[in-house]
Structures are given as structure tokens and as C-alpha cells.
C-alpha atoms as a PDB file:
ATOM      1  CA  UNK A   1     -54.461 -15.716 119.743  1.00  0.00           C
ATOM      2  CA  UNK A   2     -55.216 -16.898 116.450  1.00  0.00           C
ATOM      3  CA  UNK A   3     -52.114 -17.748 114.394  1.00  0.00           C
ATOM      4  CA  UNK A   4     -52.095 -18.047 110.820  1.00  0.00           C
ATOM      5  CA  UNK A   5     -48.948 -18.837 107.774  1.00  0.00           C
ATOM      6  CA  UNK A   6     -49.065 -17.491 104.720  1.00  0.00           C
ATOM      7  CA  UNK A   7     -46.788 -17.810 101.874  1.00  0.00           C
ATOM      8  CA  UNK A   8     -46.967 -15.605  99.239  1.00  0.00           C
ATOM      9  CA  UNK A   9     -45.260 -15.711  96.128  1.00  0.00           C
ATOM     10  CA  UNK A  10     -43.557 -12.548  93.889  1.00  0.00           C
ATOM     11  CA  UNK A  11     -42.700 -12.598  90.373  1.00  0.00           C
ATOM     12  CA  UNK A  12     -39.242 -11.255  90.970  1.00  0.00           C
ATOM     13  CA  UNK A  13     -36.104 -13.519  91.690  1.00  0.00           C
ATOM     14  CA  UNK A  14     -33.365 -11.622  89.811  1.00  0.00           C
ATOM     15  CA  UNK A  15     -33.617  -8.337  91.091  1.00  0.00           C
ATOM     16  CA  UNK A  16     -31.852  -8.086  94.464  1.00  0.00           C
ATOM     17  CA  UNK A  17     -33.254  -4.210  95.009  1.00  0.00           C
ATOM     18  CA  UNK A  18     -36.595  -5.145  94.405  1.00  0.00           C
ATOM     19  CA  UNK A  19     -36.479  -8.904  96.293  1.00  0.00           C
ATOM     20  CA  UNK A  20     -35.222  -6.759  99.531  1.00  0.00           C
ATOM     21  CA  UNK A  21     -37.597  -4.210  99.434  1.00  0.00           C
ATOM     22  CA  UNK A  22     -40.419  -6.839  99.701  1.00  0.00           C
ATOM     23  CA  UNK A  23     -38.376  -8.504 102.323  1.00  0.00           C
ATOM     24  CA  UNK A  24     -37.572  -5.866 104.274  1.00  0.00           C
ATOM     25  CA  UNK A  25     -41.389  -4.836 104.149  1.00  0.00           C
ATOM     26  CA  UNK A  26     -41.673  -8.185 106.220  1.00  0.00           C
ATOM     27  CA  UNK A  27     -38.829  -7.640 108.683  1.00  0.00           C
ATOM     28  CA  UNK A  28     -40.252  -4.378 109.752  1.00  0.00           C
ATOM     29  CA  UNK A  29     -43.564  -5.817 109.967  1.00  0.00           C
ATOM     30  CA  UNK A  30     -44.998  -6.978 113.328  1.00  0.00           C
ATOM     31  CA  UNK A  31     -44.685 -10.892 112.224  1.00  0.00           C
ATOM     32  CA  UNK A  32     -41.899 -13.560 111.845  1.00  0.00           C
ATOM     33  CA  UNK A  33     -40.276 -13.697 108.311  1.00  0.00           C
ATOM     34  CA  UNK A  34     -39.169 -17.419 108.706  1.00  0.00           C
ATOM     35  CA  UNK A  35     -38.142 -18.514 104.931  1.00  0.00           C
ATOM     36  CA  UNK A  36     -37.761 -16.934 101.785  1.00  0.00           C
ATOM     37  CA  UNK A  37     -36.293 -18.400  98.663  1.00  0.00           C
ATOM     38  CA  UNK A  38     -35.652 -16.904  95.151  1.00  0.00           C
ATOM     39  CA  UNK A  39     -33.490 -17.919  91.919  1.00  0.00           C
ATOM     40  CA  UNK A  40     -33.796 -16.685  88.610  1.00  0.00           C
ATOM     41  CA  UNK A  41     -34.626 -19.699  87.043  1.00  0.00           C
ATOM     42  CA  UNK A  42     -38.293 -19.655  88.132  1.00  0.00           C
ATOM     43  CA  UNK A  43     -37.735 -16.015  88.540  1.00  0.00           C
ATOM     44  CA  UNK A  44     -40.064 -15.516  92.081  1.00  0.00           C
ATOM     45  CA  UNK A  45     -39.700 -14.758  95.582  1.00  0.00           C
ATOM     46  CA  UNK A  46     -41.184 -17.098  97.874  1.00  0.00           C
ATOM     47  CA  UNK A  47     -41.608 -16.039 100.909  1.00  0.00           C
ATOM     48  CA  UNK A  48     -42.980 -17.455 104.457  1.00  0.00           C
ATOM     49  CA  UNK A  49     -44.393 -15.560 107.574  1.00  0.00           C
ATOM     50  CA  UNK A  50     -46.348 -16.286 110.772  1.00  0.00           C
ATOM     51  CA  UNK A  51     -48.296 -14.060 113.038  1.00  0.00           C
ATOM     52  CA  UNK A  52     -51.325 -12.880 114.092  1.00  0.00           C
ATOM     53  CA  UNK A  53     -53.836 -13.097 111.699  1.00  0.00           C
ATOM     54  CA  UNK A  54     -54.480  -9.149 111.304  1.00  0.00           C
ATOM     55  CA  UNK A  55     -50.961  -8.233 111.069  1.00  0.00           C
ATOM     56  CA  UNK A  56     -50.211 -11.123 108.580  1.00  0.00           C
ATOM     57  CA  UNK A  57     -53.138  -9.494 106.369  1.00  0.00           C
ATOM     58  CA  UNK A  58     -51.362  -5.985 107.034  1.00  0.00           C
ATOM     59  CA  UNK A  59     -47.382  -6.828 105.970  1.00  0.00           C
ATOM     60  CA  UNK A  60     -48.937  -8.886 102.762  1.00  0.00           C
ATOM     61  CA  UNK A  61     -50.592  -5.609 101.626  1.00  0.00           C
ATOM     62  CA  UNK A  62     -47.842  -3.498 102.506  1.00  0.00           C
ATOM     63  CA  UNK A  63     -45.248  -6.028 100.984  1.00  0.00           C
ATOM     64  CA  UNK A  64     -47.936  -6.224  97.960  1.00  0.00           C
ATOM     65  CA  UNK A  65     -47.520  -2.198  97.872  1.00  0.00           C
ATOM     66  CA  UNK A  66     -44.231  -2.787  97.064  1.00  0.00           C
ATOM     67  CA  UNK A  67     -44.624  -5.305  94.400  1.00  0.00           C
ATOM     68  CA  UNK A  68     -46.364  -3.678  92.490  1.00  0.00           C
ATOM     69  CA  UNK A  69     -44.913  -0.699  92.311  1.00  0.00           C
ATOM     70  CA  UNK A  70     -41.421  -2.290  91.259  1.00  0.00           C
ATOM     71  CA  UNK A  71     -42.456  -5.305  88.855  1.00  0.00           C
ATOM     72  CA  UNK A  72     -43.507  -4.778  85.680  1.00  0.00           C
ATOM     73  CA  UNK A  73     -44.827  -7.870  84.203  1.00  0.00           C
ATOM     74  CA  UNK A  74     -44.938  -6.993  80.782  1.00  0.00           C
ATOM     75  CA  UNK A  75     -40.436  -7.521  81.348  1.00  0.00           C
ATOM     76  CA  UNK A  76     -41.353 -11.053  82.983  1.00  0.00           C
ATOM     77  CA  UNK A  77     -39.988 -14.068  82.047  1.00  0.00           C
ATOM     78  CA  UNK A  78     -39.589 -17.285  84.250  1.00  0.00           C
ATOM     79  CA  UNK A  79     -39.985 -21.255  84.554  1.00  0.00           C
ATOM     80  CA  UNK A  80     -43.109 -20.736  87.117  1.00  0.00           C
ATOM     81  CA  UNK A  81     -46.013 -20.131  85.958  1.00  0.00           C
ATOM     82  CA  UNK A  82     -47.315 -16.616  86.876  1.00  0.00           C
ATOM     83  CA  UNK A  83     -50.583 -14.316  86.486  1.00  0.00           C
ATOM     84  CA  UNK A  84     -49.415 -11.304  88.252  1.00  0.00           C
ATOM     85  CA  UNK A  85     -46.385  -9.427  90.242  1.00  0.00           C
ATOM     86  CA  UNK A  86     -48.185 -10.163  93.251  1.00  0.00           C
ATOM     87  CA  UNK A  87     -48.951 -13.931  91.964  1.00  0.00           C
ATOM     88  CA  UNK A  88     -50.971 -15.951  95.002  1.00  0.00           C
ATOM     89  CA  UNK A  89     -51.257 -15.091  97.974  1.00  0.00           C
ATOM     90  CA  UNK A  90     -52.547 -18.342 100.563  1.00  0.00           C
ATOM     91  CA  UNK A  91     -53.923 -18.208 103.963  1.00  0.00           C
ATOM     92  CA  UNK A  92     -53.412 -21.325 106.380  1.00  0.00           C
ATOM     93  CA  UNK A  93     -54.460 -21.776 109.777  1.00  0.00           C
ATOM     94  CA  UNK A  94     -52.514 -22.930 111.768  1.00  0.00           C
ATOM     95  CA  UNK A  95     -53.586 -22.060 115.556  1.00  0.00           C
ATOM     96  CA  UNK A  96     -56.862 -20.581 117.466  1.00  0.00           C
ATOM     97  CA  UNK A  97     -58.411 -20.034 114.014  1.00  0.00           C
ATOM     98  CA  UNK A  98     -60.585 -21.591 111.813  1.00  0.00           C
ATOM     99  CA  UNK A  99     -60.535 -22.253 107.892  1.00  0.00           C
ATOM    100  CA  UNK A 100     -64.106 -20.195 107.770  1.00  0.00           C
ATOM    101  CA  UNK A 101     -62.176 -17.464 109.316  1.00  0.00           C
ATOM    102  CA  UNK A 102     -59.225 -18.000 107.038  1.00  0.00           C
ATOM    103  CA  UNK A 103     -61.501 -17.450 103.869  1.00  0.00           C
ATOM    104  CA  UNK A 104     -63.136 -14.458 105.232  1.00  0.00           C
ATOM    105  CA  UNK A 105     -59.112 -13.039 106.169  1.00  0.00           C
ATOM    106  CA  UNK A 106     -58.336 -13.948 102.391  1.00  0.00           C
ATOM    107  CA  UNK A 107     -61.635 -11.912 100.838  1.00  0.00           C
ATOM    108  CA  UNK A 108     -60.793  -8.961 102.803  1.00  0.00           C
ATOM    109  CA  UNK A 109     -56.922  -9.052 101.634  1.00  0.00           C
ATOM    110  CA  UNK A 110     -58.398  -9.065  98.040  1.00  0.00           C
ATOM    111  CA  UNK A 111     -60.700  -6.498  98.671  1.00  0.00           C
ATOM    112  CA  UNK A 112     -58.186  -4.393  99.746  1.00  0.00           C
ATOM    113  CA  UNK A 113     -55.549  -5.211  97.632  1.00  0.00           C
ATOM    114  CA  UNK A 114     -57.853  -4.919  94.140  1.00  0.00           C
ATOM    115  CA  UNK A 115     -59.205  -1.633  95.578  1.00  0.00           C
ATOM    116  CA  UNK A 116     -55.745   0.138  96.466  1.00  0.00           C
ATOM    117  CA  UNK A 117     -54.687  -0.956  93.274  1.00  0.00           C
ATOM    118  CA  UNK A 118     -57.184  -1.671  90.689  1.00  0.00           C
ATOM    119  CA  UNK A 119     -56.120  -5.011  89.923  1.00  0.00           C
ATOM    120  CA  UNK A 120     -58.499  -8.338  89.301  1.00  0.00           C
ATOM    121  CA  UNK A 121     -58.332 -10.886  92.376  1.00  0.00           C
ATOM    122  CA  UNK A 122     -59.270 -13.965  91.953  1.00  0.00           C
ATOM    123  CA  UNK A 123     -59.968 -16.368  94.989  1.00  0.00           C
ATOM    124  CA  UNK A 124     -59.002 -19.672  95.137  1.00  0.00           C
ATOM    125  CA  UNK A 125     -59.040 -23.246  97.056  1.00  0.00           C
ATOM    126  CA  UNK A 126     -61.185 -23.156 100.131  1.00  0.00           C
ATOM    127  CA  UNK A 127     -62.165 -19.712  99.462  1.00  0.00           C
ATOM    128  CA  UNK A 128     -62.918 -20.222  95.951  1.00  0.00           C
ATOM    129  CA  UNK A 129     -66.671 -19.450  94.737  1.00  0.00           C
ATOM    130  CA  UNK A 130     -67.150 -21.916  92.289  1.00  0.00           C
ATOM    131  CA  UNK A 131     -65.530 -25.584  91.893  1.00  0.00           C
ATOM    132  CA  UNK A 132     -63.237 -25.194  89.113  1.00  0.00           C
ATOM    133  CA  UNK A 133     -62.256 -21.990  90.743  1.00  0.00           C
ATOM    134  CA  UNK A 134     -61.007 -24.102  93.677  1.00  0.00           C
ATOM    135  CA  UNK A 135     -58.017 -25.287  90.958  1.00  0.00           C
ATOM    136  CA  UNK A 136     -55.001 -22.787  90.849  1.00  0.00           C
ATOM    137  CA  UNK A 137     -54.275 -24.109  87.254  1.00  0.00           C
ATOM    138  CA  UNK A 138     -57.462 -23.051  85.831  1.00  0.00           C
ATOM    139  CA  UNK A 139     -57.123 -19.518  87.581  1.00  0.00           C
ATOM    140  CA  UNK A 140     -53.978 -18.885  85.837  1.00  0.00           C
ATOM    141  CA  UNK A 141     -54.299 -20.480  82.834  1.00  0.00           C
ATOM    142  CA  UNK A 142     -52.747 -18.368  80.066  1.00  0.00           C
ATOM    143  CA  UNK A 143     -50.146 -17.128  82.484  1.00  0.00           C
ATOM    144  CA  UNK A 144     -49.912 -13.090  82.282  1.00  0.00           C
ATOM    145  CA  UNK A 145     -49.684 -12.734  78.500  1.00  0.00           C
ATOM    146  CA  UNK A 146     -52.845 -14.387  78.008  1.00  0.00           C
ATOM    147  CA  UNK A 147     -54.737 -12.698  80.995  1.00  0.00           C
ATOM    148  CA  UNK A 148     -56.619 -10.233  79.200  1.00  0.00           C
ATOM    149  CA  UNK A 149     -58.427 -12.792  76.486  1.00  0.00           C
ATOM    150  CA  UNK A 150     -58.441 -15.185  80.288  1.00  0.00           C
ATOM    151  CA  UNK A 151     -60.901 -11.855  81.921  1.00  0.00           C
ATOM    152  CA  UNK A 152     -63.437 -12.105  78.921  1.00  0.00           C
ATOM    153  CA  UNK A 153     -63.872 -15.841  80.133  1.00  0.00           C
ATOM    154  CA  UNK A 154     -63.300 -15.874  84.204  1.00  0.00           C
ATOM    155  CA  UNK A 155     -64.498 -12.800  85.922  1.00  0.00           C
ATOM    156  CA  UNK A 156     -62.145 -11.810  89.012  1.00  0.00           C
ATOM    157  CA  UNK A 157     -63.775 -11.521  92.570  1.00  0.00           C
ATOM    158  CA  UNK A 158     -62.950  -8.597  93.086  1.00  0.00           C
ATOM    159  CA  UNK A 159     -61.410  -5.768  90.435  1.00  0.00           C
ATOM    160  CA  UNK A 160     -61.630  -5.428  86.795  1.00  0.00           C
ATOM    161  CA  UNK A 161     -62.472  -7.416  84.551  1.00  0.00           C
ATOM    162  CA  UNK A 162     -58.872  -6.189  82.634  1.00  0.00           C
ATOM    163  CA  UNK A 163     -55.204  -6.997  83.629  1.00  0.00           C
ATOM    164  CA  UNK A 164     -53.522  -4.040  85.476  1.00  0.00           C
ATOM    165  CA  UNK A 165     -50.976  -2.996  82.641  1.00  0.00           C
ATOM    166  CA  UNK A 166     -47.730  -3.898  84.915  1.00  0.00           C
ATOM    167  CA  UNK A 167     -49.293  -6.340  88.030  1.00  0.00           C
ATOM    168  CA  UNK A 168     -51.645  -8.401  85.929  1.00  0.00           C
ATOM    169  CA  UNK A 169     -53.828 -10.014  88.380  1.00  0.00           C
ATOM    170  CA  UNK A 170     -53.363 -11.866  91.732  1.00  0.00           C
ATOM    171  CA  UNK A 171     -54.918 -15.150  93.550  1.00  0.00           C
ATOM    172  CA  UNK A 172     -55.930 -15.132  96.971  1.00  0.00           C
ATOM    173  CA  UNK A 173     -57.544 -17.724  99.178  1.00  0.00           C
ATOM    174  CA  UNK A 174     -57.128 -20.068 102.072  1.00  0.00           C
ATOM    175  CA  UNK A 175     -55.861 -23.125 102.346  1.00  0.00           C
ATOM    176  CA  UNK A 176     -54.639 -26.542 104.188  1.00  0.00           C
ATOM    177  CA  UNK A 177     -50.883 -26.745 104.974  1.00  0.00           C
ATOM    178  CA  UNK A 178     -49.142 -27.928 101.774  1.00  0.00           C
ATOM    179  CA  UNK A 179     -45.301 -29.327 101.348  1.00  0.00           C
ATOM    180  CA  UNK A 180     -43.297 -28.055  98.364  1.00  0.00           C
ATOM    181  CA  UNK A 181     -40.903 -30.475  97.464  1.00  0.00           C
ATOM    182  CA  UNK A 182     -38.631 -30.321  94.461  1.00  0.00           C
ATOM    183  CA  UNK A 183     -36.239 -33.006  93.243  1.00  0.00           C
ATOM    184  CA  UNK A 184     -33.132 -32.309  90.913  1.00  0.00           C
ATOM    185  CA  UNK A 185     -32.117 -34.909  88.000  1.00  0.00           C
ATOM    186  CA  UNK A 186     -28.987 -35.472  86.621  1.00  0.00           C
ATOM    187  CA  UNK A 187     -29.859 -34.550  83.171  1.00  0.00           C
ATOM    188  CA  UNK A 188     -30.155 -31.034  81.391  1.00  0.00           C
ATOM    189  CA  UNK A 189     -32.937 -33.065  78.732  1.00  0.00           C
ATOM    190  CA  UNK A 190     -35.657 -30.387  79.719  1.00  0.00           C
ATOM    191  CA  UNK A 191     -38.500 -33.473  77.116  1.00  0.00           C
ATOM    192  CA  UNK A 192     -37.397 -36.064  79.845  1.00  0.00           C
ATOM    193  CA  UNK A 193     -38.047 -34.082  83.114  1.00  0.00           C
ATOM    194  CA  UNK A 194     -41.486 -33.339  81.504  1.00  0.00           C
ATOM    195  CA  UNK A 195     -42.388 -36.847  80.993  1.00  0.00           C
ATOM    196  CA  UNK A 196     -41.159 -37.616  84.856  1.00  0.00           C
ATOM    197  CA  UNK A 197     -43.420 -34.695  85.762  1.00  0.00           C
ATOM    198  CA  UNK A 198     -46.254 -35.802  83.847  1.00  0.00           C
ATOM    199  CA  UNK A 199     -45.890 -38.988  85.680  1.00  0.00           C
ATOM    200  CA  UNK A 200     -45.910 -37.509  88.816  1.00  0.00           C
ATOM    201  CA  UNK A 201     -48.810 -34.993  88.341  1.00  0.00           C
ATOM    202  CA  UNK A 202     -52.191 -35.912  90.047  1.00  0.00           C
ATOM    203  CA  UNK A 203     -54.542 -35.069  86.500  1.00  0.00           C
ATOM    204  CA  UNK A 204     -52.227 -36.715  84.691  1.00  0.00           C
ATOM    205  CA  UNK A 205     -52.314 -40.169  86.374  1.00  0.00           C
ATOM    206  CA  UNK A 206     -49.942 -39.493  88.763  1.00  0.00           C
ATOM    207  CA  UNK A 207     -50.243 -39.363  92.602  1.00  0.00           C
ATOM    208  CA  UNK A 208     -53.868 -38.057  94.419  1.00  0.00           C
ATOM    209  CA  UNK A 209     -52.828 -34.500  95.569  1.00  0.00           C
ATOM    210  CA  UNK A 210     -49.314 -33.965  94.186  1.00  0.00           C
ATOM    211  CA  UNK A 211     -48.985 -31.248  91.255  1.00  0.00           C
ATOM    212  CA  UNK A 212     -45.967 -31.333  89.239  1.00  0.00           C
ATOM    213  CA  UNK A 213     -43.768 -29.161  86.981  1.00  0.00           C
ATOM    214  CA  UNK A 214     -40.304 -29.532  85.398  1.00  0.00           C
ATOM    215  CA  UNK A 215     -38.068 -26.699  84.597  1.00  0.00           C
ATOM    216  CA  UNK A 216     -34.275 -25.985  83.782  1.00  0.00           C
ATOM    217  CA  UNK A 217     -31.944 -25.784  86.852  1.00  0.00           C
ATOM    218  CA  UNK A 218     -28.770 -24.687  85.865  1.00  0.00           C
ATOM    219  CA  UNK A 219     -26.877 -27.965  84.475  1.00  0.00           C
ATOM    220  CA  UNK A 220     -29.411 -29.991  85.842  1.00  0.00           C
ATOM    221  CA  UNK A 221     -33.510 -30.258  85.641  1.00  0.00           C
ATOM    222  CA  UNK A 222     -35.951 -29.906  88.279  1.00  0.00           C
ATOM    223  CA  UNK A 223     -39.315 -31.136  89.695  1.00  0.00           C
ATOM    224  CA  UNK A 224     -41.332 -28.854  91.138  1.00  0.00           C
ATOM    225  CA  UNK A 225     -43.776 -30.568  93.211  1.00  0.00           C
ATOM    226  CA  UNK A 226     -46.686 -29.387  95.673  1.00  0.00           C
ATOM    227  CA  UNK A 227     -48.380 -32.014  98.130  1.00  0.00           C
ATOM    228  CA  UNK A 228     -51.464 -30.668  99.405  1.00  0.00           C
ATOM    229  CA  UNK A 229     -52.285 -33.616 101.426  1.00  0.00           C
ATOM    230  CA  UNK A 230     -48.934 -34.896 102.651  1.00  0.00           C
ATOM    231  CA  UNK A 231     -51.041 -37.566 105.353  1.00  0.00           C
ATOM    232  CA  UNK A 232     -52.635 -39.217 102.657  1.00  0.00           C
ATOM    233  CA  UNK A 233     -49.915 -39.115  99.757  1.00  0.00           C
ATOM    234  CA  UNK A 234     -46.596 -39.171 101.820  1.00  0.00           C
ATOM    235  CA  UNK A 235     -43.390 -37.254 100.270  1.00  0.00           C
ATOM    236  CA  UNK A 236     -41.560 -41.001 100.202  1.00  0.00           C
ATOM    237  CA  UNK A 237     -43.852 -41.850  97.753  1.00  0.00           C
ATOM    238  CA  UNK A 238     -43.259 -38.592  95.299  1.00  0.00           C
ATOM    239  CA  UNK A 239     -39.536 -39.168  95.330  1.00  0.00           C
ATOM    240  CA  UNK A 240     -39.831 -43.148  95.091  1.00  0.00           C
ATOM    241  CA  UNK A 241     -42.008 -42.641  91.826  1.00  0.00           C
ATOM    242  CA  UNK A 242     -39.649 -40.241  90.432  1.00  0.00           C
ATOM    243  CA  UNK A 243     -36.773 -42.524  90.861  1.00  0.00           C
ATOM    244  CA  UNK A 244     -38.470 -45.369  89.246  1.00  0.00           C
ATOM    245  CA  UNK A 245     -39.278 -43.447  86.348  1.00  0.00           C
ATOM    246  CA  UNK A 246     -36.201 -41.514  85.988  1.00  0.00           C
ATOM    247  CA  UNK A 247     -34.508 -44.992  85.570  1.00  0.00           C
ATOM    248  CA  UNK A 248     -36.429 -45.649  83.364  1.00  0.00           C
ATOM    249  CA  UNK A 249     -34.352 -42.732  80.802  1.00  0.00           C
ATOM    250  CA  UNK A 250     -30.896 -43.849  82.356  1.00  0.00           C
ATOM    251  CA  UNK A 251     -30.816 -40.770  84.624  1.00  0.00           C
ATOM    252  CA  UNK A 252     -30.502 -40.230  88.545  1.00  0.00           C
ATOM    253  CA  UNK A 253     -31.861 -38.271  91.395  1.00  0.00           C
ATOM    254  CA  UNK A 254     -29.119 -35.849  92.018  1.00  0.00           C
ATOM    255  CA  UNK A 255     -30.738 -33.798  95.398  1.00  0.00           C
ATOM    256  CA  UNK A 256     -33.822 -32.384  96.653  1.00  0.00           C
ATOM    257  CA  UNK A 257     -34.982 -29.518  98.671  1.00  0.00           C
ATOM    258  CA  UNK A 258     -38.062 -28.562 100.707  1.00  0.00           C
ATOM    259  CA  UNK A 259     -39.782 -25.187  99.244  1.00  0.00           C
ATOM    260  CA  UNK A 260     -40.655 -23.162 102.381  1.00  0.00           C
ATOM    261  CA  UNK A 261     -41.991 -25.093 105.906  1.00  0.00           C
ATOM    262  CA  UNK A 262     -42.004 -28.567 106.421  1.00  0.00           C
ATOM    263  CA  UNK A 263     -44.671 -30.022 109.093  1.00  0.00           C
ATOM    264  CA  UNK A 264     -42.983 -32.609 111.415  1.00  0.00           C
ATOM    265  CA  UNK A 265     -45.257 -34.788 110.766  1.00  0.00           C
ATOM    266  CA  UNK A 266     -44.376 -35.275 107.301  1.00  0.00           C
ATOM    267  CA  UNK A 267     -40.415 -35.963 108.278  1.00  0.00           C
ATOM    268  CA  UNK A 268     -41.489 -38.298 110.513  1.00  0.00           C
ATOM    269  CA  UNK A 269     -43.375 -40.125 107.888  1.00  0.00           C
ATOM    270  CA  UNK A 270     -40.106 -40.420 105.419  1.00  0.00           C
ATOM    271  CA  UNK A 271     -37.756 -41.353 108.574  1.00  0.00           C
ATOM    272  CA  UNK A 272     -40.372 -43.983 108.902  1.00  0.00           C
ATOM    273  CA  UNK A 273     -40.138 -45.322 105.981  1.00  0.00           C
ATOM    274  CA  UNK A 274     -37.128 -45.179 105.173  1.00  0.00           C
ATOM    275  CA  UNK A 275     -35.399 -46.412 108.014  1.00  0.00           C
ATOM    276  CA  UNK A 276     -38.489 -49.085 108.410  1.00  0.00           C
ATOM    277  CA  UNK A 277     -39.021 -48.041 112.376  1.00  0.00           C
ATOM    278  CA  UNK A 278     -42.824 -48.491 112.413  1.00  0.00           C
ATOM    279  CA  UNK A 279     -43.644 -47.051 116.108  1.00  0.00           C
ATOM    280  CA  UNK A 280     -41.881 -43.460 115.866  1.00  0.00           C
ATOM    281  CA  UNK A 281     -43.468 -40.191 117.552  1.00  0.00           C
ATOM    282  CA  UNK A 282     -42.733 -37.065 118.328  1.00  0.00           C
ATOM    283  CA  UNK A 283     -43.076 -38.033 122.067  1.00  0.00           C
ATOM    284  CA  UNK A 284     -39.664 -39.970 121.152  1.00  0.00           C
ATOM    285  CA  UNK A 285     -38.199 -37.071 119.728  1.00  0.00           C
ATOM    286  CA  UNK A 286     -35.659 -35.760 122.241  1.00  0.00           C
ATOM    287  CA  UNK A 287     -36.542 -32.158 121.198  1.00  0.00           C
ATOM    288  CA  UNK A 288     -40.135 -32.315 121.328  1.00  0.00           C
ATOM    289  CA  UNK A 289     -39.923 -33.157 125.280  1.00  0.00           C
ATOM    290  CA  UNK A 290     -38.166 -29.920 126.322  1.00  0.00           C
END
């Protein structure tokens, strides 16, 4: 059976109708809803299933059915940046499937998706068709409100070459497993999370496969982080960097939380390290030897 995990991402996270009629789309679909999170600071639904790879495809377009026929962009404001209602949409292998047949699953969603609905799809990361296209940044730079001036530039894949009026446009493509990771600091000085983030970002000097964004959070500020490569830039190193240069301002890590699935391979990596046991497996995990 070929198993695949997708996590796509909403533009809604204040609405509670709207964020359970996606959701629900999922938990009557014939895969396993195992995470969702939403807040209204970034304003979006993030959302994690696994199944077969042809009924993943199906609930995304029904669940994408229902976002955009509830979210009107053009009343969208949040800390994330964001293209569309239905904003990216990934594809990851994860058992009895390939990446090859990951990136032909994605171009078929978009197909679909762009034809039901007549909005631009852009494809992305492994299934991107150009190298800068490969780079979710340059995809959505301009963020809705500067999507249609974006089209005259960078033709979708699929769809018109103009923003749907309430959806915008969507991102679709397959991908490696990647670990979201954000960090909370104990200061409400939006200029000095920035600087940390900047820091942290890979283009910006920071660490090879980590992308990095600060926001508001309440009282507090956060790091938004994404680790495509977790193997070769472990998460102890993310939230060691931030620490040194938050001290740098005075200020303190505060908490963190994981965005969505975590690999155990990762968590075995910080307990590692942290706790300076150099031989740990998952062979010596009581768990993993029922």
C-alpha cells in the first residue's frame, strides 16, 4: 500500500464554523486526521493526515472545496505569510511510494483543484518546474495582495494567469519530511524577534535548511521555524542558536512547540544531545520493541 502525509495549510484560524467544516471534511474522509493546529495570530489551519495516496488526494480536494467556498481573502489578515485560502498544499512519502510518484500525485491535485475552481497553482519543491520555483518564498512573494502584479511575472502551472477574486492562488508539490518548530521569547519587542529570526534563517546566514519567521504571540514573540533536513541540521542546534542570540538582547526562551509530526528520529537526536548519551536507538526504546 503506498502511504503518503500531507499537510496542508488554510488561511482561516479565527473562524471556528469555517475551521470545522474543513476538519470535518477530513474526519469523514477515508484517512487519519492526526494533528491540526490553528490561532488567530498567524490566522491558518494547519492540518495533518495520512492515508492512502488516492484518498489523501481525494479529502484535500474535497476539504479544498470547502475552503474556498468559505474564505474570502480579500478579509485576510495574519502573521503567516499567505497566497491563497487554500495556501500549500505538500505531498510526502512516507511508505511503498516514491517521490517521482509523489510529484505526479501533487500535479494531478493541481490539475484538479485549478480546474474545479479556476484558480492559478503553482508547484513547488520536488515538483517544481524550474529552480527558483523549487523556493516557497519566491512562489509567494507579494503574499495575496500583491498576487495579481506577482501573475504578470510567474506564470502558474496550472490556471490563470489572474488571482481568483476570493482564493487567490495555491502551491502544490511534493516534498521530504520537514519539522516545524517554533520557539516563544520572553519579550513582546516584535524588531528583536526579527533580528533572532534573521539569524536563524538559512539565506540570511543562518543555519543550511532552517527558514525562519518572527511574529506576535500574544504577550510574547515567536519563531516560526521549518527544518527541511532535520539529519543534517538537528533541531538542538535551531534552539541553541536562538538562545545565544536572544541573550544577546537580555531576553529568554520562554517554551517551544512542534508544528504538526515529529519523526523519531529527530527526538532522538535532541535526547542525545542533550542528555550527552552517544549510543541511543530506537531498538532501546521500550516502545519500539512491542
Amino acid at each position: 500500500m503506498q502511504i503518503i502525509e500531507s499537510i496542508p495549510n488554510f488561511s482561516e484560524g479565527t473562524d471556528m464554523s469555517t475551521v470545522e467544516k474543513i476538519l470535518d471534511d477530513f474526519r469523514s474522509s477515508d484517512v487519519r486526521l492526526v494533528d491540526y493546529t490553528f490561532d488567530s495570530d498567524y490566522n491558518r489551519l494547519v492540518v495533518t493526515i495520512i492515508g492512502e495516496s488516492r484518498k489523501v488526494k481525494a479529502a484535500l480536494l474535497k476539504a479544498s472545496d470547502t475552503a474556498i467556498t468559505h474564505i474570502d481573502m480579500r478579509k485576510h489578515k495574519g502573521a503567516h505569510p499567505r497566497m491563497g485560502a487554500v495556501d500549500v498544499v505538500p505531498f510526502v512519502p512516507l511508505k511503498g511510494i516514491t517521490m517521482k510518484e509523489c510529484i505526479e500525485l501533487s500535479r494531478e491535485y493541481g490539475k484538479e483543484l485549478s480546474e474545479a475552481h479556476n484558480v492559478p497553482v503553482f508547484l513547488y519543491d520536488e515538483s517544481a518546474t524550474s529552480l527558483e520555483r523549487r523556493d516557497i518564498d519566491f512562489l509567494r512573494k507579494g503574499e495575496f495582495e500583491g498576487l495579481k502584479e506577482h501573475l504578470k511575472m510567474v506564470k502558474p502551472d496550472f490556471g490563470p494567469a489572474v488571482p481568483h477574486p476570493t482564493a487567490g492562488a495555491t502551491i502544490t508539490g511534493a516534498r521530504e519530511i520537514m519539522v516545524g518548530l517554533n520557539v516563544n521569547l520572553g519579550t513582546s519587542d516584535l524588531k528583536i524577534a526579527k533580528k533572532i529570526a534573521k539569524a536563524i534563517h538559512a539565506k540570511s546566514g543562518g543555519l543550511t535548511y532552517v527558514k525562519a519567521m518572527a511574529c506576535e504571540f500574544g504577550e510574547m514573540t515567536q519563531i516560526g521555524m521549518s527544518n527541511v533536513n532535520f539529519r543534517k541540521t538537528p533541531l538542538y542546534r535551531q534552539l541553541e542558536l536562538i538562545t545565544i542570540e536572544a541573550r544577546r538582547y537580555g531576553i529568554q526562551v520562554v517554551s517551544s512547540e512542534f508544528c504538526g509530526l515529529i519523526p523519531l528520529d529527530a527526538l532522538l537526536d535532541v535526547c542525545k544531545y542533550y542528555l550527552k548519551v552517544d549510543d541511543l536507538e530506537e531498538k532501546r526504546i521500550i516502545e519500539m520493541n512491542l
